[in-house]
N, C-alpha and C. Protein backbone atom coordinates (compact mmCIF):
# COMPACT_ATOMS: atom_id res chain seq x y z
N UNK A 1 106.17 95.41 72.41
CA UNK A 1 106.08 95.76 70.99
C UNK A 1 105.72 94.54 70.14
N UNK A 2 106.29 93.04 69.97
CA UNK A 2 105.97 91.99 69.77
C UNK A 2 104.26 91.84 69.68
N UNK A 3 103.35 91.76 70.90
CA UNK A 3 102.61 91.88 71.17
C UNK A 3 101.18 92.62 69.78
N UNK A 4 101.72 93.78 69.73
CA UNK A 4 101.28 94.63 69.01
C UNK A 4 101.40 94.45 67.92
N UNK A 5 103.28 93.79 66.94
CA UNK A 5 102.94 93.64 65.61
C UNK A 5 101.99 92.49 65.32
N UNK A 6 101.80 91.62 66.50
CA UNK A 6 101.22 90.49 65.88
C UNK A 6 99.82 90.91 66.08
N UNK A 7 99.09 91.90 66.54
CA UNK A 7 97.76 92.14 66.84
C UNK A 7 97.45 92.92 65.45
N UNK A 8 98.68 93.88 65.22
CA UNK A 8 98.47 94.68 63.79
C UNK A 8 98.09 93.59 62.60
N UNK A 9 98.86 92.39 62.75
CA UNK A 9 97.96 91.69 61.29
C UNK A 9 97.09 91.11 61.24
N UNK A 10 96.13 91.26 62.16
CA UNK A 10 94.51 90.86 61.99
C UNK A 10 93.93 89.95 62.48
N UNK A 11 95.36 88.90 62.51
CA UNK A 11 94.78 87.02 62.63
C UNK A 11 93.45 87.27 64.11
N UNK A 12 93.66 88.09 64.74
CA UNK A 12 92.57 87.77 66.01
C UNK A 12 91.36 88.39 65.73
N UNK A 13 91.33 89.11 64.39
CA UNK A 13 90.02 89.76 63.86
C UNK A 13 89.21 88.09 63.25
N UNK A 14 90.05 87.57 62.77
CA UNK A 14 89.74 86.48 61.65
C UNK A 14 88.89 85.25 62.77
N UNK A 15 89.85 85.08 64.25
CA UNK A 15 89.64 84.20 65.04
C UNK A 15 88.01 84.01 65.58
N UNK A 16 87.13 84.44 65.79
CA UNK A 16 87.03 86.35 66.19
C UNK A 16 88.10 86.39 67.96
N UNK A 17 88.88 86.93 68.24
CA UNK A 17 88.62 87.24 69.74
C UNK A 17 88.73 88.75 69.85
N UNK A 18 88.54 88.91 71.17
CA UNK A 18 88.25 90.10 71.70
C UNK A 18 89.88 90.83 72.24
N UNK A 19 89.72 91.85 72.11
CA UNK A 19 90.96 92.89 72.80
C UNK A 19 90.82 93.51 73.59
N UNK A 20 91.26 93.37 75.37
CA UNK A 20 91.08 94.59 76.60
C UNK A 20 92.60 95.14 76.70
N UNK A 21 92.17 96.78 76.67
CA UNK A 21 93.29 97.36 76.71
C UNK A 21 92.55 98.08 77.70
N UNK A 22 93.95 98.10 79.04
CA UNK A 22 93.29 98.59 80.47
C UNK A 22 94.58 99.38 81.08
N UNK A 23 94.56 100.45 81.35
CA UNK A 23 95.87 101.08 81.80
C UNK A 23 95.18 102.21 82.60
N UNK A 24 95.85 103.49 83.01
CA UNK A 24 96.05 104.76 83.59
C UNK A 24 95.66 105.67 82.10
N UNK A 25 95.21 107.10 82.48
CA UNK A 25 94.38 108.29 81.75
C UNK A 25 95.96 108.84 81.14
N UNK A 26 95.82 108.43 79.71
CA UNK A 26 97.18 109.15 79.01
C UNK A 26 98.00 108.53 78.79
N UNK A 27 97.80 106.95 79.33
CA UNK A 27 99.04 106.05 78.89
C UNK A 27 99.33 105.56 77.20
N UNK A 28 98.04 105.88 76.58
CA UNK A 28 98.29 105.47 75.27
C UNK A 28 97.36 104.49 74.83
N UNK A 29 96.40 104.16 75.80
CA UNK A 29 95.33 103.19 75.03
C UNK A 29 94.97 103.32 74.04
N UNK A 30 94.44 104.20 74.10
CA UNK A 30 93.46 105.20 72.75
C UNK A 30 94.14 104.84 71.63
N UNK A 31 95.40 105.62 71.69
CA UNK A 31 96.67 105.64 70.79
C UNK A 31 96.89 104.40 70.25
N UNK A 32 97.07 103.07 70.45
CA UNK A 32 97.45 101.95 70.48
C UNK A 32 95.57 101.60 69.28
N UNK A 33 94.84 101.89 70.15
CA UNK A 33 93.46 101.01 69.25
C UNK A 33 93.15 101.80 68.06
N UNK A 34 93.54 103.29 68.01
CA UNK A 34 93.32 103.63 66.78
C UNK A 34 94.39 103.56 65.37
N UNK A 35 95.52 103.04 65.95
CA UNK A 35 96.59 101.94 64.98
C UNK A 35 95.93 101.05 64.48
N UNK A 36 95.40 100.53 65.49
CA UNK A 36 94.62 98.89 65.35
C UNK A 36 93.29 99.44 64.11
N UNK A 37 92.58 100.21 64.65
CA UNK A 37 91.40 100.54 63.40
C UNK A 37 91.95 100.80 61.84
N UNK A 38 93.29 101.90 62.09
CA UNK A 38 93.83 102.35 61.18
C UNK A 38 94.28 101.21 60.30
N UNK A 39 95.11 100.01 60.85
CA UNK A 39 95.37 98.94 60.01
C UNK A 39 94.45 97.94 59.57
N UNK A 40 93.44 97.42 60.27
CA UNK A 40 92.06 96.70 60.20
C UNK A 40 91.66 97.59 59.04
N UNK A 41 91.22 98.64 58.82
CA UNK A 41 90.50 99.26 57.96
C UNK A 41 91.76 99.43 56.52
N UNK A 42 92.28 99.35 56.52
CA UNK A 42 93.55 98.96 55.27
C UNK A 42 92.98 97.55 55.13
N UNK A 43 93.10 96.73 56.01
CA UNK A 43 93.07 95.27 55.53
C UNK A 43 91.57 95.16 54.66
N UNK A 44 90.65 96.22 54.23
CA UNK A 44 89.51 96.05 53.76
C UNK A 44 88.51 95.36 54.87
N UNK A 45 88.44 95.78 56.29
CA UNK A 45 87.60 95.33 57.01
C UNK A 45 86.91 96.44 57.65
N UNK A 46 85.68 96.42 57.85
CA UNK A 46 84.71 97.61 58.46
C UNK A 46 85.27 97.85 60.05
N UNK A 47 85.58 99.17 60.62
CA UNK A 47 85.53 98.93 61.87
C UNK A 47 84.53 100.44 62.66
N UNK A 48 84.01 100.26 63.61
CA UNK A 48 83.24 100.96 64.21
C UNK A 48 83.80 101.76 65.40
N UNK A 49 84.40 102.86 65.89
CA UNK A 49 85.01 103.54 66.97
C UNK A 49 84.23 104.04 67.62
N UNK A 50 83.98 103.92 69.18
CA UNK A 50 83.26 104.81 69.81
C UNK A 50 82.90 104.95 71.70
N UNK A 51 82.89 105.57 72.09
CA UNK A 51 83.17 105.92 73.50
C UNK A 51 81.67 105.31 73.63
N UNK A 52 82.10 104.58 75.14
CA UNK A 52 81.12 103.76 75.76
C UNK A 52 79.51 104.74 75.64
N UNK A 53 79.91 105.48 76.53
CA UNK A 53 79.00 106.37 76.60
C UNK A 53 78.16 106.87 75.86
N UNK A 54 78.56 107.04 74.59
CA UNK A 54 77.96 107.41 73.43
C UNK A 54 77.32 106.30 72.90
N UNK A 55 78.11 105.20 72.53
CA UNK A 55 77.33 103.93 72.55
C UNK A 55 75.87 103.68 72.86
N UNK A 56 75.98 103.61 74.53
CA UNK A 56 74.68 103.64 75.46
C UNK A 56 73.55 104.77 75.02
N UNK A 57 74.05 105.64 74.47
CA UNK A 57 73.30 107.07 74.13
C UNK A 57 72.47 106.41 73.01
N UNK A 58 73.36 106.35 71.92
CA UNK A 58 72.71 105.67 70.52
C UNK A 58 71.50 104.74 70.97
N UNK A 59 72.31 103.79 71.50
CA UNK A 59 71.10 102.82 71.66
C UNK A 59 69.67 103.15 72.45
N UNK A 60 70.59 104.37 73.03
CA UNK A 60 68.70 104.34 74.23
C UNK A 60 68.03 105.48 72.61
N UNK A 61 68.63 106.31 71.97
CA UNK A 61 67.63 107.22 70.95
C UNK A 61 67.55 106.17 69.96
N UNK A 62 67.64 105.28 69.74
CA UNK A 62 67.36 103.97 68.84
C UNK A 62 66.65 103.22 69.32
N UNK A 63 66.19 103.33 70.75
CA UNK A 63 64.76 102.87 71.70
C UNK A 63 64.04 103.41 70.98
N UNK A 64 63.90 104.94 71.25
CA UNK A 64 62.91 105.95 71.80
C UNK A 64 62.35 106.29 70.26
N UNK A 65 63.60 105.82 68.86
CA UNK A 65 62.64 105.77 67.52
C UNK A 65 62.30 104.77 66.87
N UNK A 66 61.94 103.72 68.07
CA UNK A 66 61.53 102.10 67.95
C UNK A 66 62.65 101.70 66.14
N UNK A 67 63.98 101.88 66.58
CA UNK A 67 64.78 100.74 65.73
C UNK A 67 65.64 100.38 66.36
N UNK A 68 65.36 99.92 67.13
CA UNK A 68 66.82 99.70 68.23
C UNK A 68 66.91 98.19 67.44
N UNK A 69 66.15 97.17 66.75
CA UNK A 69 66.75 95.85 66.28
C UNK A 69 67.68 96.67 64.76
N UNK A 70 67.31 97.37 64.20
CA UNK A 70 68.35 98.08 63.28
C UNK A 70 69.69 98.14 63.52
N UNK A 71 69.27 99.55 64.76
CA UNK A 71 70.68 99.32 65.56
C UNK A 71 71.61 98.78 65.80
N UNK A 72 71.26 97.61 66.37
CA UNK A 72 71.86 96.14 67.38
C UNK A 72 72.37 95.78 65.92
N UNK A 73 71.66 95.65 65.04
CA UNK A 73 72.38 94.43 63.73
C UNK A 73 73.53 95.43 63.27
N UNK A 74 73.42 96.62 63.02
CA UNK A 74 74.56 97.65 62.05
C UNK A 74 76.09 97.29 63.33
N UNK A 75 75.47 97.65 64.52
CA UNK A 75 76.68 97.23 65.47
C UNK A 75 77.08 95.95 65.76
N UNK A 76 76.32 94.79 65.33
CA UNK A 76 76.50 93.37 65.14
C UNK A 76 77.78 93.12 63.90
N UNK A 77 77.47 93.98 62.96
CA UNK A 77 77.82 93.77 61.44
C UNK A 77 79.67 94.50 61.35
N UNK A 78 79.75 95.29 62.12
CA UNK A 78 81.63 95.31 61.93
C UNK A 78 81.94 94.39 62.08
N UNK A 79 83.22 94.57 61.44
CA UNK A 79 84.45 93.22 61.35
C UNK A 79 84.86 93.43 62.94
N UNK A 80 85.19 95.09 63.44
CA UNK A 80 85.80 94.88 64.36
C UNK A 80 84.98 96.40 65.33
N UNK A 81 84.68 96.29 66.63
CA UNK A 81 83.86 97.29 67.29
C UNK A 81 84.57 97.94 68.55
N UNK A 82 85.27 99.25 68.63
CA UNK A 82 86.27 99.35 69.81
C UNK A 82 85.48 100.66 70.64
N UNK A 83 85.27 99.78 71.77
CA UNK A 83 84.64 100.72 72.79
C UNK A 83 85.66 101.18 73.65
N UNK A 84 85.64 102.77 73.90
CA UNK A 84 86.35 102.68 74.33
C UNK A 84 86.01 103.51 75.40
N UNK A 85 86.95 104.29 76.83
CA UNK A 85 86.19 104.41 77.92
C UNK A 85 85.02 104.03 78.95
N UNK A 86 85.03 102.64 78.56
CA UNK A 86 84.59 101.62 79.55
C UNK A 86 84.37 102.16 80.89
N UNK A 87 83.71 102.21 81.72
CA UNK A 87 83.60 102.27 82.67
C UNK A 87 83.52 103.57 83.64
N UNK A 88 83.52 105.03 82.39
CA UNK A 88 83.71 106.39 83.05
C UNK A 88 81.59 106.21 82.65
N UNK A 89 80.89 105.35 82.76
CA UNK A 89 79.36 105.94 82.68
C UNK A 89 78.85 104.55 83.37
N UNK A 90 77.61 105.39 84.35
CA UNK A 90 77.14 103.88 85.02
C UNK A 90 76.32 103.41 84.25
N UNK A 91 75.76 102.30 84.87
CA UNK A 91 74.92 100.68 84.14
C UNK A 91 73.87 100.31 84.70
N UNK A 92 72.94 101.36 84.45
CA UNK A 92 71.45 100.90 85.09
C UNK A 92 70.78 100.02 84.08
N UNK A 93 69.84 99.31 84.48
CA UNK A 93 69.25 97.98 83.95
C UNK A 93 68.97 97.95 82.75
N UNK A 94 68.89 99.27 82.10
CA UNK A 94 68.15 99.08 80.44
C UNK A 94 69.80 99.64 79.61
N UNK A 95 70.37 100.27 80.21
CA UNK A 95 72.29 100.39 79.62
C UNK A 95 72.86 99.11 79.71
N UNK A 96 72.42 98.05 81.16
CA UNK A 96 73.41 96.23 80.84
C UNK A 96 72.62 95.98 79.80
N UNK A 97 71.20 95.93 80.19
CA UNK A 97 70.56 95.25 78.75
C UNK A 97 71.13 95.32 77.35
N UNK A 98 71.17 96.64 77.29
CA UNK A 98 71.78 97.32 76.01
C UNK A 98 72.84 96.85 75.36
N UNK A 99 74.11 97.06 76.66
CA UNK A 99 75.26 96.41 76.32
C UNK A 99 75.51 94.63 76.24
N UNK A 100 74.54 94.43 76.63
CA UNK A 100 74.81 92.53 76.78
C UNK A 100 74.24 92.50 75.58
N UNK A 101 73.33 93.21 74.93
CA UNK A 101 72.47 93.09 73.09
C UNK A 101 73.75 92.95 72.27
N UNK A 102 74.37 94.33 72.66
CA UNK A 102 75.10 94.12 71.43
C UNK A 102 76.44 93.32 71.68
N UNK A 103 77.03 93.30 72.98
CA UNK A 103 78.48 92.13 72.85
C UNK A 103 78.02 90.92 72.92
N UNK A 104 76.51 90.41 73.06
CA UNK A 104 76.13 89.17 72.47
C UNK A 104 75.60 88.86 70.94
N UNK A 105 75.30 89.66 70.37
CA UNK A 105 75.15 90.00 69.16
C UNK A 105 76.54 89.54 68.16
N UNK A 106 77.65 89.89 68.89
CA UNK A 106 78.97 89.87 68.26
C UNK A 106 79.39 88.72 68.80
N UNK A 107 79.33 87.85 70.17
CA UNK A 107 80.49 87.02 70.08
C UNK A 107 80.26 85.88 69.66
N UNK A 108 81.84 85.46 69.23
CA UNK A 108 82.37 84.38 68.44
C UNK A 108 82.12 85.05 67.74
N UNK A 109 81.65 86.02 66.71
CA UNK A 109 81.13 86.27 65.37
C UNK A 109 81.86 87.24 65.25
N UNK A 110 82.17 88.36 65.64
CA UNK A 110 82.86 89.44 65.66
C UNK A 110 83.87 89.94 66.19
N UNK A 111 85.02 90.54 65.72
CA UNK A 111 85.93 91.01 67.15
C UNK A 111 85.76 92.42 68.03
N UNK A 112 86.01 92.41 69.56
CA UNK A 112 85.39 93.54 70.10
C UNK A 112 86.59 93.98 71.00
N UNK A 113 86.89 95.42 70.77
CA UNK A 113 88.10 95.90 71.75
C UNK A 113 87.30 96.82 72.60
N UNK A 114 88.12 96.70 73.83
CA UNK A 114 87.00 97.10 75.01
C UNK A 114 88.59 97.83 75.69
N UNK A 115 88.48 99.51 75.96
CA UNK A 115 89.34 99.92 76.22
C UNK A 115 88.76 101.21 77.86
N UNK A 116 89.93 101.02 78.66
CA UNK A 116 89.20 101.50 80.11
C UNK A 116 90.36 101.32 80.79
N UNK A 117 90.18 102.52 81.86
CA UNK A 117 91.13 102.81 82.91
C UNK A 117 91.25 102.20 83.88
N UNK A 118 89.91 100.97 84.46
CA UNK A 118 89.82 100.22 85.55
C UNK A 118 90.45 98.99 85.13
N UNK A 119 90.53 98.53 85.82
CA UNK A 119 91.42 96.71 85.79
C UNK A 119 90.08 95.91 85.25
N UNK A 120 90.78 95.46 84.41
CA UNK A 120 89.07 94.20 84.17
C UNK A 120 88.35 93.44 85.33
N UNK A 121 89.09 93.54 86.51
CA UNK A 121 89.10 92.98 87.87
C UNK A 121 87.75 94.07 88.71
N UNK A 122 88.02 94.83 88.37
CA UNK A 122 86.92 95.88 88.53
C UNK A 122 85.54 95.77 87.95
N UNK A 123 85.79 95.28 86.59
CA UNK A 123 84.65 96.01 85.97
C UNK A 123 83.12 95.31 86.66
N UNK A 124 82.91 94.86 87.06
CA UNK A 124 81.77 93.84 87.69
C UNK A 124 81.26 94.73 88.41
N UNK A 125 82.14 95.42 89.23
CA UNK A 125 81.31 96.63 89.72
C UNK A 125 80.83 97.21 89.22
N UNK A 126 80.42 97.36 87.97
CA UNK A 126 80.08 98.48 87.03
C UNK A 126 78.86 98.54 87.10
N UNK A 127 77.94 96.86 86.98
CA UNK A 127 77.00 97.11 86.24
C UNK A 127 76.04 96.75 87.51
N UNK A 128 74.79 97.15 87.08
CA UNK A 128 73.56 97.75 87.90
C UNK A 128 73.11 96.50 88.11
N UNK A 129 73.43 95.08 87.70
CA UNK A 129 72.63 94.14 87.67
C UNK A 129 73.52 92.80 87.41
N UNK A 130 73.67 91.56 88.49
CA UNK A 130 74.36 90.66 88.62
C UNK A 130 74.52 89.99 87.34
N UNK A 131 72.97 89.46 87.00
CA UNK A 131 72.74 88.61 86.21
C UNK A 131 73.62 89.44 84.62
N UNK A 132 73.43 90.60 84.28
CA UNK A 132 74.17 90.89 82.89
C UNK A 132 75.51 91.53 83.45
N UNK A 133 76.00 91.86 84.26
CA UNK A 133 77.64 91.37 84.65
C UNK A 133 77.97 90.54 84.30
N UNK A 134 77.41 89.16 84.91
CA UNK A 134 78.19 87.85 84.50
C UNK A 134 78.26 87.56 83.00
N UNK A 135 76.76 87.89 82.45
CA UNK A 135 77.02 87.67 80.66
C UNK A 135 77.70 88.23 80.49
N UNK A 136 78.02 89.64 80.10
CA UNK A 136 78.73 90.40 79.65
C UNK A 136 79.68 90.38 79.67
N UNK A 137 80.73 89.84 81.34
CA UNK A 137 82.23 89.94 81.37
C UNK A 137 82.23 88.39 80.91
N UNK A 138 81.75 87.47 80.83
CA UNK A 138 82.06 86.28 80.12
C UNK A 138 82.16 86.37 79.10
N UNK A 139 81.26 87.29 78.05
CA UNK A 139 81.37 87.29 77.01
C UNK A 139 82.68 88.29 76.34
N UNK A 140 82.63 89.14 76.73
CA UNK A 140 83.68 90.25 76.74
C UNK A 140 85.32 89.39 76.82
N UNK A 141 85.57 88.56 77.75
CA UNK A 141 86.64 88.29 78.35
C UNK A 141 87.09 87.01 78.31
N UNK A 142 86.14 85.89 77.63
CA UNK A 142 86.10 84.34 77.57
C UNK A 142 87.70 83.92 76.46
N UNK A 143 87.52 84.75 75.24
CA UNK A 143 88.29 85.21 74.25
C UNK A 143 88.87 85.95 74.22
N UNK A 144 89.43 86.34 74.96
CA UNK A 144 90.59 87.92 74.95
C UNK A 144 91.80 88.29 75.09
N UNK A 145 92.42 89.02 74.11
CA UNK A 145 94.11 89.31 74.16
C UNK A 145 93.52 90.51 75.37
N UNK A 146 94.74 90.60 76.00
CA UNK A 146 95.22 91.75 77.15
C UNK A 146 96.28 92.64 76.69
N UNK A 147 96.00 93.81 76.85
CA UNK A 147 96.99 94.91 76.95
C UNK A 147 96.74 95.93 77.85
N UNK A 148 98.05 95.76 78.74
CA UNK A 148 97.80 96.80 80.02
C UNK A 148 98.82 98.05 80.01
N UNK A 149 98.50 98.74 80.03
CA UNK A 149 99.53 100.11 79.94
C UNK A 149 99.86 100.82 81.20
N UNK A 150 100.64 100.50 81.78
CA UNK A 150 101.20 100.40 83.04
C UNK A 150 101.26 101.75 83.62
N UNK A 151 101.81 102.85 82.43
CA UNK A 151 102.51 104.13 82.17
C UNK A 151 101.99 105.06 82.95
N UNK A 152 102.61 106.60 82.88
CA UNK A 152 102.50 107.66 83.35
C UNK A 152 101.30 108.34 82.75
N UNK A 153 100.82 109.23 82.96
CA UNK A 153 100.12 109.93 81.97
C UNK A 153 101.08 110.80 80.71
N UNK A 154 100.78 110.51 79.74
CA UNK A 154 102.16 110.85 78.44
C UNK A 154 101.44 112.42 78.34
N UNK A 155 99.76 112.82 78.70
CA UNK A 155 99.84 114.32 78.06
C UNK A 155 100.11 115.03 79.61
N UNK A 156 100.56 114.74 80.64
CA UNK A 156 101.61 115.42 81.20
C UNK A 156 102.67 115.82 81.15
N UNK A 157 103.16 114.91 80.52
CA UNK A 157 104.69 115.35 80.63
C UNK A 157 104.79 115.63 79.41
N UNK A 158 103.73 115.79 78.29
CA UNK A 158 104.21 116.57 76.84
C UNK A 158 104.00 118.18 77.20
N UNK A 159 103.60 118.51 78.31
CA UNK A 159 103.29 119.88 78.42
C UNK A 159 104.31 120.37 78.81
């Protein structure tokens, strides 16, 4: 809990660093980063929410209506950008591209929460291509608070 009030007042938005929240399906990730938006966005700071997947989507129909540098800058430009479901969509060469645009776009400059069911130990497997693995989890992870949610699945046992 500690952990959390001190993430609720911003100072690591300001720093910039990054936030991985990595647990089990239902433990409360979600739950936990949309506090975090909810208070960030009180503090008068822009924040951007959105599932990996969808992400990757945007950007490839932001190809295909030649503004993808539009794109890249509006997702450059939050205070704070929380992706979340990491790792439920694969990473063929023009999706790393994509994603190394924009978490290079942001770091040091921006803060980025990166939320997923695999261990960050994992994620390397993800992507389709060595060379933007290594950018990406360097960049992603060079700067980063950890939060791991150890837990059960919570919408089981609310049923």
């Amino acid at each position: 809990m500690k952990h959390i009030e001190l993430l609720a007042k911003g100072d690591w938005i300001d720093e910039p660093n990054n936030l991985l929240i990595t647990g089990g399906a239902g433990a409360g990730k979600t739950h936990v980063a949309c506090a975090l938006c909810v208070t960030t966005l009180h503090q008068m700071r822009t924040v951007k929410y959105i599932r990996a997947n969808y992400l990757l989507q945007e950007s490839a129909h932001a190809h295909s209506e030649d503004n993808y540098y539009e794109y890249s800058n509006k997702m450059a430009g939050y205070d704070l950008l929380v992706i979340d479901d990491f790792g439920l969509m694969d990473l063929n060469l023009d999706k790393c591209r994509d994603l190394f645009e924009i978490i290079e776009a942001r770091d040091c400059r921006k803060s980025t929460v990166i939320i997923s069911q695999m261990p960050v130990a994992n994620w390397y497997q993800l992507f389709g291509d060595n060379t933007y693995a290594d950018a990406c989890l360097s960049r992603m992870t060079s700067k980063a608070y950890r939060l791991d949610f150890p837990g059960r699945d919570r919408r089981v046992e609310n049923k």
